[in-house]
Protein backbone atom coordinates (compact mmCIF):
# COMPACT_ATOMS: atom_id res chain seq x y z
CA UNK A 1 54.69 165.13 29.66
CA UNK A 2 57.99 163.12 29.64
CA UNK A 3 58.20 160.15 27.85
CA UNK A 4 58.55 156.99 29.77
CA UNK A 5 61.56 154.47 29.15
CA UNK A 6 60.22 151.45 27.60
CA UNK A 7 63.66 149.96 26.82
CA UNK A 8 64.09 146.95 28.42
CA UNK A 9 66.14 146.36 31.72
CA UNK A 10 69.82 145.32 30.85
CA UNK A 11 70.20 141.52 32.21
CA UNK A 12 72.53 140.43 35.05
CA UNK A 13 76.08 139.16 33.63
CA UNK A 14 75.74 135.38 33.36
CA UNK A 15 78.82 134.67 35.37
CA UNK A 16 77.70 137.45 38.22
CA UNK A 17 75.80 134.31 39.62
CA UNK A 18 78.67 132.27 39.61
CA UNK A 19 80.49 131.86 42.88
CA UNK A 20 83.41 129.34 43.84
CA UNK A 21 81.72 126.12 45.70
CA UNK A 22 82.41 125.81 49.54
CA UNK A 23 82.91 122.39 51.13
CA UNK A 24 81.55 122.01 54.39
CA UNK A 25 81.92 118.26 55.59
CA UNK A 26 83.39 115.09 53.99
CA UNK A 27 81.84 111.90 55.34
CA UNK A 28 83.60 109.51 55.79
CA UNK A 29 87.02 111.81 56.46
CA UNK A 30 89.03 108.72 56.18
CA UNK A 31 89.42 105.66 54.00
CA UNK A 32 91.44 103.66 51.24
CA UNK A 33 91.02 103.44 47.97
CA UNK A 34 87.58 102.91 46.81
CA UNK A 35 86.23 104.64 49.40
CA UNK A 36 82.67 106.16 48.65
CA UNK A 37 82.88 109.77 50.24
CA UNK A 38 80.36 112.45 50.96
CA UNK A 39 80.73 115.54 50.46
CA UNK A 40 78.13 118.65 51.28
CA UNK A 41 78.61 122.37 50.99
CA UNK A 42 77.50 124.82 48.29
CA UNK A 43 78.19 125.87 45.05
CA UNK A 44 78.48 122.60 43.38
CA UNK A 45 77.01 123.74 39.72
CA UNK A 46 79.30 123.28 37.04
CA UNK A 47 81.32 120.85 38.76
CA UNK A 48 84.30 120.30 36.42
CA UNK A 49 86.90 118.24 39.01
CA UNK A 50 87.01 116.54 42.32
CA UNK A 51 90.58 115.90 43.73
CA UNK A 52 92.37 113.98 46.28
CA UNK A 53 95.44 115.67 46.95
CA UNK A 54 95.59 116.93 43.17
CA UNK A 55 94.87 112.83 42.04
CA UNK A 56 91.48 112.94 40.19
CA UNK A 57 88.82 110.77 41.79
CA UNK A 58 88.44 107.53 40.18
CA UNK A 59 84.65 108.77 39.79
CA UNK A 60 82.40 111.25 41.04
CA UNK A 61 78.37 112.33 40.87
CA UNK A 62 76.61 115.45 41.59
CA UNK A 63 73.96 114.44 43.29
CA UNK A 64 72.54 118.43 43.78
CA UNK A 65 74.31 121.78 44.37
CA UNK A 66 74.87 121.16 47.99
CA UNK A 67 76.29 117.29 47.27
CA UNK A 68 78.50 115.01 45.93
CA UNK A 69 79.40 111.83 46.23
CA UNK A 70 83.13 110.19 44.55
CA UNK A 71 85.21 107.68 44.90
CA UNK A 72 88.80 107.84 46.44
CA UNK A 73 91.62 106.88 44.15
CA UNK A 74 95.17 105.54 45.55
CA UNK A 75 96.67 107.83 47.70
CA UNK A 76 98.64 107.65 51.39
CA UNK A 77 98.34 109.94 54.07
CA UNK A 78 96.38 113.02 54.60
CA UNK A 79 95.15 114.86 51.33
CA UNK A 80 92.92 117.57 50.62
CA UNK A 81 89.99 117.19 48.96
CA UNK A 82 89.01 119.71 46.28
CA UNK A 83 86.06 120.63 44.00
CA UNK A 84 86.65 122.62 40.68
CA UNK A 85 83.83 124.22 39.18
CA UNK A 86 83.08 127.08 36.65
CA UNK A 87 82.54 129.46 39.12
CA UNK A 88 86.06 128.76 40.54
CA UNK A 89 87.95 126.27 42.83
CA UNK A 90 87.01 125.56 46.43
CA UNK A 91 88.51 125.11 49.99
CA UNK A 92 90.17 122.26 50.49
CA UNK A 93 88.90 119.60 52.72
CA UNK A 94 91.18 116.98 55.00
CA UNK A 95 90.96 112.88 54.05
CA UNK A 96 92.89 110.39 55.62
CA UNK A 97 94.30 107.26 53.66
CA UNK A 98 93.67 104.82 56.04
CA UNK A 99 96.73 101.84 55.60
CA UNK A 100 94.74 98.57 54.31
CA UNK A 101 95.42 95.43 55.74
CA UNK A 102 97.48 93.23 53.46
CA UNK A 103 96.58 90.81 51.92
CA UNK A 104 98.54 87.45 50.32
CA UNK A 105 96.84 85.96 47.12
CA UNK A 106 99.62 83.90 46.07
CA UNK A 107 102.69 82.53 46.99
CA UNK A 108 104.97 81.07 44.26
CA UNK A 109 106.69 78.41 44.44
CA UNK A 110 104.34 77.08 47.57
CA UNK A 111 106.53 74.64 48.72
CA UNK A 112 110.28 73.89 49.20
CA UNK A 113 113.20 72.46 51.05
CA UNK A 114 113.42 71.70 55.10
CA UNK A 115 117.12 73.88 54.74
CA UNK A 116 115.11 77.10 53.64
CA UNK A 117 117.43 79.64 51.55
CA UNK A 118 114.92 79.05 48.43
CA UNK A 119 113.16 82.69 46.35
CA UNK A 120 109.83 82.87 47.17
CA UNK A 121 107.38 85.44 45.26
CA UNK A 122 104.24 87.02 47.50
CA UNK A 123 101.68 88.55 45.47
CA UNK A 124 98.52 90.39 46.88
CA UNK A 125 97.98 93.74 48.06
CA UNK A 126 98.97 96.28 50.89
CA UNK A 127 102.31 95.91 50.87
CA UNK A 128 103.50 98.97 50.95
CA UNK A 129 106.08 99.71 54.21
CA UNK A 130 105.87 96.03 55.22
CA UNK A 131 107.70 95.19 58.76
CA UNK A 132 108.17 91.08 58.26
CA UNK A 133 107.11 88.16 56.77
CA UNK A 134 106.62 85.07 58.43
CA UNK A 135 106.52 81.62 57.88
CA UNK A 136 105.11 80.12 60.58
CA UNK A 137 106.96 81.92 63.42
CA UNK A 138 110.29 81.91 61.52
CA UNK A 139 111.10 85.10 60.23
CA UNK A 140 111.92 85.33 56.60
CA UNK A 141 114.20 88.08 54.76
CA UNK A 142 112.71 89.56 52.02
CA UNK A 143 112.77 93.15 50.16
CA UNK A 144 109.28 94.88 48.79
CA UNK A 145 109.15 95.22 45.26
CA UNK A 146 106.08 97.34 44.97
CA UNK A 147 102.88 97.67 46.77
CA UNK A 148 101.47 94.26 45.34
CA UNK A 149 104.53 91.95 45.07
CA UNK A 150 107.03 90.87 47.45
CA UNK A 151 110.14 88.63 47.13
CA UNK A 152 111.21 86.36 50.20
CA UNK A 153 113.63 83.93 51.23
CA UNK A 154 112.55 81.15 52.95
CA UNK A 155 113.95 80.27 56.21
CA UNK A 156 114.83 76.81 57.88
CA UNK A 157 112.13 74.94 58.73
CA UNK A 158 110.37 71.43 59.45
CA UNK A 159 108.63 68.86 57.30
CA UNK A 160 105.18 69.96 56.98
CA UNK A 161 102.67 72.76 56.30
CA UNK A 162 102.82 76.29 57.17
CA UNK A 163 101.55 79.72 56.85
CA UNK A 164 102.89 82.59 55.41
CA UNK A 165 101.90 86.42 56.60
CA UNK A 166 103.29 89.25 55.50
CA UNK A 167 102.99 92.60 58.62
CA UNK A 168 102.68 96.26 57.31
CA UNK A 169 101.54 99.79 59.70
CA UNK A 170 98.01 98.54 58.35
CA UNK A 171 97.89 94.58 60.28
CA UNK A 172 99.06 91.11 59.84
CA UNK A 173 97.20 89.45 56.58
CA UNK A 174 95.72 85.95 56.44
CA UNK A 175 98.35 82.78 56.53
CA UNK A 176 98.67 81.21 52.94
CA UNK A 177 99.93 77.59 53.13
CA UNK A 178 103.57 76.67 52.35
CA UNK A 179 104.66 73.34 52.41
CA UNK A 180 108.33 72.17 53.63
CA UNK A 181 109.62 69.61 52.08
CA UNK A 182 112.14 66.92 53.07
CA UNK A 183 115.32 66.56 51.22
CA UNK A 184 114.87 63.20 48.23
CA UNK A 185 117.35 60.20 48.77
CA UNK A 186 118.30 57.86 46.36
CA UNK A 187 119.12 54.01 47.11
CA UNK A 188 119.71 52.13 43.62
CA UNK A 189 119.28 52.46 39.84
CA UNK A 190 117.89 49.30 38.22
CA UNK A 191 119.56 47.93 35.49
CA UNK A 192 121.99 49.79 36.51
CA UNK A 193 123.91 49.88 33.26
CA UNK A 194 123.15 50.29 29.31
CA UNK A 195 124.15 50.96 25.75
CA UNK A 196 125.35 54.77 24.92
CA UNK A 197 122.15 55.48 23.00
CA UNK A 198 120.36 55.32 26.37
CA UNK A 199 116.66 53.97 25.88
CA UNK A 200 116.65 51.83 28.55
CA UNK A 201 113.66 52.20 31.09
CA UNK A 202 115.51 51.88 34.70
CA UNK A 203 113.39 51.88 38.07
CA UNK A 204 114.96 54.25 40.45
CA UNK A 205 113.74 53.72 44.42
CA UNK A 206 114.82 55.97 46.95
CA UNK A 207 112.52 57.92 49.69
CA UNK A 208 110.72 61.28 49.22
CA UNK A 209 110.45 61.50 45.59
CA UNK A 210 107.38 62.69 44.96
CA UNK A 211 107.16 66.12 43.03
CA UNK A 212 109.74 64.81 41.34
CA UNK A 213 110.67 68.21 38.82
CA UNK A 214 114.11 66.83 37.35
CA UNK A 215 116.12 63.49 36.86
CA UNK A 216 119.78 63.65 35.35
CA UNK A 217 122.33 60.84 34.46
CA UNK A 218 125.41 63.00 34.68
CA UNK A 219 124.54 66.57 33.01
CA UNK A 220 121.82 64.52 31.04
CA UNK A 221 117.81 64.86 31.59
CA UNK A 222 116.32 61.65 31.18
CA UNK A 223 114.20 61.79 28.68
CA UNK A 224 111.01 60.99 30.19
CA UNK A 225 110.37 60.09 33.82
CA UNK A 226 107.11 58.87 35.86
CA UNK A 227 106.38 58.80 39.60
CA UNK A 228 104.96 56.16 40.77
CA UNK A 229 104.92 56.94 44.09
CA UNK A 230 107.08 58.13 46.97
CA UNK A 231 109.57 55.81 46.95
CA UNK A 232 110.03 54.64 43.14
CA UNK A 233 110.24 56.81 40.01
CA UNK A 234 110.51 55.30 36.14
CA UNK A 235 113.11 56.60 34.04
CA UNK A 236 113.97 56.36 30.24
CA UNK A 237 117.83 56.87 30.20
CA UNK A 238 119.03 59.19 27.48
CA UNK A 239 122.02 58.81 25.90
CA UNK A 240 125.61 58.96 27.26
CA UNK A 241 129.52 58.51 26.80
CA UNK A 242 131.45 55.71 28.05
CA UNK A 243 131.58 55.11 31.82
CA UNK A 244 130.19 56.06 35.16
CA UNK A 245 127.23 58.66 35.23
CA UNK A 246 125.70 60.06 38.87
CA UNK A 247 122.25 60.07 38.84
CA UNK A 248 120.06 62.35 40.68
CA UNK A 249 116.78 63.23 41.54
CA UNK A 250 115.32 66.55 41.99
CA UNK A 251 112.26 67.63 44.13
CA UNK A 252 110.81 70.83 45.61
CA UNK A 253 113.07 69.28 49.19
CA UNK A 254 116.33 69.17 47.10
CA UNK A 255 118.67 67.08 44.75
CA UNK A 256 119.69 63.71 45.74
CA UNK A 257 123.68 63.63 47.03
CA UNK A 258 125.65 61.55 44.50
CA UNK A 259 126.84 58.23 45.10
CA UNK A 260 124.16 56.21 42.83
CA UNK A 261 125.84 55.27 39.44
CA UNK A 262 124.50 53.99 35.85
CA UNK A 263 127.18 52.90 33.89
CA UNK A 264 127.10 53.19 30.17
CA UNK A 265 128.46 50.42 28.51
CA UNK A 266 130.05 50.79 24.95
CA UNK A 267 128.66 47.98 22.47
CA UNK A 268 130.78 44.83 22.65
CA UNK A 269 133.06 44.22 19.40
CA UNK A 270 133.77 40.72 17.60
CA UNK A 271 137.00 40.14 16.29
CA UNK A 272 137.16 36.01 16.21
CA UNK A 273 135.72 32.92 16.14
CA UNK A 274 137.66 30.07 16.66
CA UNK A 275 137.18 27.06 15.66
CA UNK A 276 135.39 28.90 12.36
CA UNK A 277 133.41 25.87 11.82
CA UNK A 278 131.84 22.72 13.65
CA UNK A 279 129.36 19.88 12.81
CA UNK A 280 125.44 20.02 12.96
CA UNK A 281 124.99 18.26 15.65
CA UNK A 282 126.89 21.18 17.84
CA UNK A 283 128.83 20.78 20.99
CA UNK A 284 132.20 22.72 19.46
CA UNK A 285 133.71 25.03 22.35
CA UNK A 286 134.08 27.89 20.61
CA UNK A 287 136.25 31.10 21.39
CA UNK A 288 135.10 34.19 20.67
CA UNK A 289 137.81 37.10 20.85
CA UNK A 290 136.83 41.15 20.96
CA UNK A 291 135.95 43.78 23.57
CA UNK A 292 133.48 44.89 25.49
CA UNK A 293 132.49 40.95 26.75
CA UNK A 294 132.78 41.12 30.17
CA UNK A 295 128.98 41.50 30.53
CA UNK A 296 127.89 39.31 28.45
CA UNK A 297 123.79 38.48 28.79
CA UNK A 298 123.77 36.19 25.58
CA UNK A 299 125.90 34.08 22.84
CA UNK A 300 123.73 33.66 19.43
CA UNK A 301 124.77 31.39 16.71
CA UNK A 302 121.90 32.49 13.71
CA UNK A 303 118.64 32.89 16.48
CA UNK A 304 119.96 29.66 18.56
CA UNK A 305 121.38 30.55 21.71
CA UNK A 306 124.12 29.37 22.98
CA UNK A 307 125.50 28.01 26.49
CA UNK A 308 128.71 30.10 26.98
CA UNK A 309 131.56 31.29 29.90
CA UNK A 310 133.10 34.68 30.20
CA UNK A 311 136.53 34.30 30.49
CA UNK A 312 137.70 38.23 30.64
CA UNK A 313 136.35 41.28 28.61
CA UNK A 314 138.54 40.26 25.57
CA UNK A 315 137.23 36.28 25.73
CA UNK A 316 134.15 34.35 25.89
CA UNK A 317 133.59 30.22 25.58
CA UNK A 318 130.80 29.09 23.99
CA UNK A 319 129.50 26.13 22.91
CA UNK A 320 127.97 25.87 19.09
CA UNK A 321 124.15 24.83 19.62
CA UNK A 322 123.20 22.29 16.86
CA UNK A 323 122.14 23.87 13.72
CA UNK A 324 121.50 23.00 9.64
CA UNK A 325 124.30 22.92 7.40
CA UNK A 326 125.64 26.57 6.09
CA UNK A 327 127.19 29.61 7.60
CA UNK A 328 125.61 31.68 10.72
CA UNK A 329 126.26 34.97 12.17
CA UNK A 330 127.71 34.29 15.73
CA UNK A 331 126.86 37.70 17.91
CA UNK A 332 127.75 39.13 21.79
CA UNK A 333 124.42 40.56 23.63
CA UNK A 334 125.59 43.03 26.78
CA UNK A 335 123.92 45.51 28.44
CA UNK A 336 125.67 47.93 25.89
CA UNK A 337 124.04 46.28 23.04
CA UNK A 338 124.83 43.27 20.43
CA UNK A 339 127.95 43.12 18.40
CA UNK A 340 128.89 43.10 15.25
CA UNK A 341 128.70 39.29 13.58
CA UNK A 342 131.20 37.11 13.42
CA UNK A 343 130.87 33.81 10.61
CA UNK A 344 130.41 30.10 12.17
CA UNK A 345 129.94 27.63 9.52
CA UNK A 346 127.64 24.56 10.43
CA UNK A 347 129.34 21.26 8.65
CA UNK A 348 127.19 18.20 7.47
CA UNK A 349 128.90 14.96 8.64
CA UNK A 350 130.99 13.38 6.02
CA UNK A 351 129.87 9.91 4.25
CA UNK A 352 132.08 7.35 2.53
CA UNK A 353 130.58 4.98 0.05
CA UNK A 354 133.41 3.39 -1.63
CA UNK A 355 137.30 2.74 -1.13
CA UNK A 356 138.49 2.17 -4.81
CA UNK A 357 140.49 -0.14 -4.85
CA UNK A 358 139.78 -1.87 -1.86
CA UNK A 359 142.64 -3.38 -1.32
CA UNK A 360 146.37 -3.25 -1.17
CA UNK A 361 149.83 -4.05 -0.22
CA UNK A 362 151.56 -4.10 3.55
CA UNK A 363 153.97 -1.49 2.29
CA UNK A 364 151.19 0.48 0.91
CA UNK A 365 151.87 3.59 -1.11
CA UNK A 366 149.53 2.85 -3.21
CA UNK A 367 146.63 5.67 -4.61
CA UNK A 368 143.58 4.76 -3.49
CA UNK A 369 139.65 6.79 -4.65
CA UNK A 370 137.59 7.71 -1.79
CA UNK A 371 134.29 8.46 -2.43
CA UNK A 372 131.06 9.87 -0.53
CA UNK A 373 129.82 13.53 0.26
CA UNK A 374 131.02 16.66 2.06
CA UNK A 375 133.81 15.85 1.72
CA UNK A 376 135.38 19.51 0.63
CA UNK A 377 136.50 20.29 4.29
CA UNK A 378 138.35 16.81 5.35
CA UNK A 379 140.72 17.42 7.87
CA UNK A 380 141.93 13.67 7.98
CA UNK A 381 141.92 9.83 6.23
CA UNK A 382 142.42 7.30 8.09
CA UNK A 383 143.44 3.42 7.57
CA UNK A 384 142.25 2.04 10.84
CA UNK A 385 144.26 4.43 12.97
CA UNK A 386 146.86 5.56 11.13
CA UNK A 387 146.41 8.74 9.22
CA UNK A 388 147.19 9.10 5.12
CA UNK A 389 147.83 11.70 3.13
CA UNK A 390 145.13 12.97 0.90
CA UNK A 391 144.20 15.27 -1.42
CA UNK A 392 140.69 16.73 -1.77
CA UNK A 393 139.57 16.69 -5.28
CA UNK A 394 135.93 17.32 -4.90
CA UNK A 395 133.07 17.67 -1.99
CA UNK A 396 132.47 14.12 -3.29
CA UNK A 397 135.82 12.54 -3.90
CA UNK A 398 139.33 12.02 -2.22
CA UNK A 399 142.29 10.08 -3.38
CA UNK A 400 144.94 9.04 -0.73
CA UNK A 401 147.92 7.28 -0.42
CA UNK A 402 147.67 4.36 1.87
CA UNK A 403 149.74 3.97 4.50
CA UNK A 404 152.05 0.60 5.14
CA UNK A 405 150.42 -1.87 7.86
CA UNK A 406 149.79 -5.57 9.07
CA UNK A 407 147.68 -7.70 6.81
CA UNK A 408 143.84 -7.56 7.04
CA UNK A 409 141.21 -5.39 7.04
CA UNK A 410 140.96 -2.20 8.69
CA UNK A 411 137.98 0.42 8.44
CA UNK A 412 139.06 3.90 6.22
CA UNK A 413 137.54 7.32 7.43
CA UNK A 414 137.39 10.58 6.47
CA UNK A 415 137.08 13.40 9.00
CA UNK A 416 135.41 17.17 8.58
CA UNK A 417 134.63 19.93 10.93
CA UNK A 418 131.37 17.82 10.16
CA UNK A 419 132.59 14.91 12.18
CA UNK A 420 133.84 11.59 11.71
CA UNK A 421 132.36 9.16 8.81
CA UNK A 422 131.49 5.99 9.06
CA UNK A 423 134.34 3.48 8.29
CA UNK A 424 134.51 1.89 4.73
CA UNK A 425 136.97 -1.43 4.75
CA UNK A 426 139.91 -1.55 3.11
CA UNK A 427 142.06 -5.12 3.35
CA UNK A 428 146.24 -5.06 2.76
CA UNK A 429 147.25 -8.49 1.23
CA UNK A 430 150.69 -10.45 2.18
CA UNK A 431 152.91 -11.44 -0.75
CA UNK A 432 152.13 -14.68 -2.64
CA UNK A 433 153.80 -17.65 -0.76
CA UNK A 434 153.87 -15.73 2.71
């Protein structure tokens, strides 16, 4: 009797049951990116790769070994679909990129000037291959940076609102708003001048201001500004050199033409005060000499202020409020600041309490003792009206040489940058036997 084989049967190859997957049908055959698509056939074990047009899918499922589902990555045109497995690499299978429709998110700046010519950024999707952009019905130049971004130049338009579409093989997108602007105009600058440290707050008024993004005194930005509404704007000026500076306003419509000034004014100089003194009870016409005085807003003796004419940039009249006895600081307030000091010394009124001796001959010549207070600064002595030499020897005493004259008595004063005292009599006697 043979003996039976009792080895066991060999086993198939494991790969002999592998076989490359088929695809039958995609569903949808066309789409964009993101698309969801179907596919069915067989062999889909093992699945290692599903590819549109050799660009993985951004995901995929195998849902059994006659389906899958993934999702279409970016792509254009017609692409064949693939499916890699470990039994080997199937037929490929058409899908059509459909072109999207594109779509504007943003639209930077959105607004600008009535005369066009301005950058203007478009940001969004489906750009690719775009045939015009639009705002409103004008048609705008512009060049396609990528498929997400692209860069136009505004045309000419009105005042007003309008939208911008951009047109590509896939449609027209939505309108985003852009707003035209009209151009800003400027009418006056108030004060319209100020010291070269700027700091002065000005009110400029004009028309279509608002949006205001700039506001220059020559090359200068001011350095703050406020809008307060369409037609006035609050500047602080910064600072400057000497002379005329063109100030100008800048808004999504434009920059203001020229032809508004603010002038900036040096500070005015003091180089004299003459008379250098005067009494307390004021009312001297002084003149002040220096620079820079033309536009004079105030005269100050000390804090006092003082009534005054402006004669030319190099001279001012004023006249000396009253103030106490002592020395002040006399200043120059313009719109380009205060000056430097200059000294003004208030006088007290002289007094005279005795004439010693009282008395004297017609053909005077005699030395006579005056005596009283302030009397440091005497200008003149007088015998009635005739004026006598003198010599100061203290703020309370003068001697001086009386001058000839008719007999009788006559009243002897002193006078000061203080004033006039009051009159102290002094009597010339005739010869015995006249």
């Amino acid at each position: 009797m043979e003996a039976s084989d009792s080895s066991p049967p060999t086993p198939a190859h494991p790969l002999a049951a592998l076989v490359a997957p088929v695809i039958n049908l995609s569903s949808p055959f066309s789409g964009t990116a993101g698309t969801l698509v179907t596919l069915t056939g067989t062999g889909f074990t093992g699945v290692t790769s599903v590819t549109f047009g050799g660009v993985p899918a951004t995901s995929y499922t195998v849902v059994s070994p006659t389906q899958i589902t993934a999702v279409a990555p970016a792509g254009s045109g017609t692409v064949q679909i693939v499916v890699t497995t470990t039994g080997g690499v199937s037929n490929g299978i058409n899908f059509m990129y459909a072109t999207p429709t594109p779509v504007i998110s943003t639209v930077a700046p959105n607004q600008g000037p009535v005369t066009g010519g301005n950058s203007v950024t478009l940001t969004g999707s489906g750009f690719t291959g775009a045939t015009a952009v639009h705002f409103g019905a004008a048609n705008a130049a512009f060049t396609v940076v990528s498929g997400t971004q692209v860069t136009a130049f505004a045309p000419a338009g009105t005042a007003g609102t309008v939208n911008v579409t951009i047109t590509t093989p896939g449609g027209t997108s939505a309108g985003v708003a852009y707003t035209y602007v009209p151009a800003p105009a400027l009418g006056s600058v108030a004060p319209n001048q100020g010291p070269l440290a700027g700091g002065t707050t000005v009110s400029l008024t004009g028309s279509n201001l608002t949006g205001a993004t700039a506001v220059l005194f020559g090359a200068n930005a001011a350095t703050s500004f406020t809008v307060v509404s369409a037609t006035q704007i609050t500047a602080v000026v910064p600072t400057g050199t000497v002379g005329a500076a063109t100030v100008t306003v800048t808004t999504p419509g434009g920059t203001t033409p020229g032809g508004v000034f603010y002038y900036y004014l040096a500070t005015p100089v003091l180089t004299g005060v003459a008379p250098g003194s005067g009494p307390t009870a004021g009312g001297t016409t002084v003149t002040l000499t220096g620079s820079g005085l033309v536009t004079a807003t105030g005269v100050a003796f000390g804090a006092t202020a003082a009534a005054f004419t402006v004669v030319s940039d190099l001279q001012i009249n004023a006249v000396a409020p009253a103030g106490a006895a002592g020395t002040v600081a006399v200043t120059v307030t313009t719109p380009g600041g205060t000056s430097n000091p200059g000294g003004y010394a208030y006088v007290a009124p002289p007094t005279l309490s005795a004439v010693a001796p009282n008395q004297g001959p017609l053909g005077g010549g005699n030395t006579v003792t005056l005596s009283g207070t302030s009397l440091t600064s005497t200008t003149a002595v007088r015998f009635g009206t005739v004026t006598a030499a003198f010599t100061v020897v203290s703020d309370t005493r003068l001697t001086a040489t009386a001058p000839p004259g008719a007999a009788g008595t006559v009243n002897v004063t002193v006078t000061t940058p203080g004033g006039t005292s009051t009159g102290v009599p002094y009597t010339r006697l005739a010869p015995p036997g006249i």
